[in-house]
Protein backbone atom coordinates (compact mmCIF):
# COMPACT_ATOMS: atom_id res chain seq x y z
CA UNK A 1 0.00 0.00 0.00
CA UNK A 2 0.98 3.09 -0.93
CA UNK A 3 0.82 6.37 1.51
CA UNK A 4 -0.70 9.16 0.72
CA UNK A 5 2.47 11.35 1.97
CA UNK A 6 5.36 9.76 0.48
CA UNK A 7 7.64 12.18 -2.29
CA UNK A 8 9.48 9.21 -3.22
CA UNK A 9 8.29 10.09 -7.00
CA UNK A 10 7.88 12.98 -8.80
CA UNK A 11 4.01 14.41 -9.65
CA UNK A 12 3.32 13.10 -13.36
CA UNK A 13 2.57 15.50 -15.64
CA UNK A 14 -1.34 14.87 -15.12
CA UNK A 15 -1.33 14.95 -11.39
CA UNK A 16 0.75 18.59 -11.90
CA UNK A 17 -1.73 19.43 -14.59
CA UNK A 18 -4.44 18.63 -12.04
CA UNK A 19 -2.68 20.46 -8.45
CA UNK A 20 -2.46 23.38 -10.75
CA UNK A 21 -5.86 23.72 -12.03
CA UNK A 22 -7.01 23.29 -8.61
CA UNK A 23 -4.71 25.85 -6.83
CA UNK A 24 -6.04 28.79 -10.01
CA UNK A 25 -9.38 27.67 -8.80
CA UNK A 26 -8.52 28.19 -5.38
CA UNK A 27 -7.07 31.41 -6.03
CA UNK A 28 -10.02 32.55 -8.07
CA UNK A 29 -12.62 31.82 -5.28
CA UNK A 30 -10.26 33.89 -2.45
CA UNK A 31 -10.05 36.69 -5.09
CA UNK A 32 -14.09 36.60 -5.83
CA UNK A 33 -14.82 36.47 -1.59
CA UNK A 34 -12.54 39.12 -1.34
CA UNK A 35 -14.32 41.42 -3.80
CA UNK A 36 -17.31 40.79 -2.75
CA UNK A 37 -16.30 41.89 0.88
CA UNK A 38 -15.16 45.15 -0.24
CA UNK A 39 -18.67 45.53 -2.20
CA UNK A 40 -20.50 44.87 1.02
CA UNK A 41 -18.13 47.40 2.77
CA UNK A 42 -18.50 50.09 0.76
CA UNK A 43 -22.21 50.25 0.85
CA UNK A 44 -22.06 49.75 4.77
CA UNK A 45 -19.90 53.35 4.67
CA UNK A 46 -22.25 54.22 2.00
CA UNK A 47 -25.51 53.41 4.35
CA UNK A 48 -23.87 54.94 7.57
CA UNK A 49 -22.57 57.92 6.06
CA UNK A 50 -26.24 58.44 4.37
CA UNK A 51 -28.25 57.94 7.62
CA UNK A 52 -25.74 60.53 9.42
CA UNK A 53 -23.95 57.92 11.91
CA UNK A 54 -20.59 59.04 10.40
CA UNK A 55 -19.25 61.54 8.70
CA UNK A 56 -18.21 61.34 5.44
CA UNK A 57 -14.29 60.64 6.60
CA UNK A 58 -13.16 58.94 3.49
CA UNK A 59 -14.51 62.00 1.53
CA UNK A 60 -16.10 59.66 -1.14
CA UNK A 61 -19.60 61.84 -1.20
CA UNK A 62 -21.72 59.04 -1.81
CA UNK A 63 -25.22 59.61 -3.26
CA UNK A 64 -27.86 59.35 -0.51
């Protein structure tokens, strides 16, 4: 039996074609959840800067 842990052999060029597809994937997914953060933050400011809890600090004059 094999283990799941040994580096005895080099990655084929399948199993390097596959790691890599999955690591842009993974990339891709951290990128979109990060963007979509910022979205969320900026109409938070947006929606306290609007209903007058803050001031308007970052000087972005959003549309109310």
């Amino acid at each position: 039996m094999k283990s799941l842990f040994s580096l005895d052999q080099d990655l084929t060029e399948k199993q390097a074609k596959i790691f890599f597809v999955v690591f842009i994937l993974a990339l891709g997914l951290v990128g979109n959840l990060e963007f979509d953060d910022e979205i969320e933050a900026a109409a938070h400011y947006k929606n306290l800067v609007c209903y007058g809890e803050i001031p308007d600090y970052k000087q972005l004059k959003p549309e109310c």
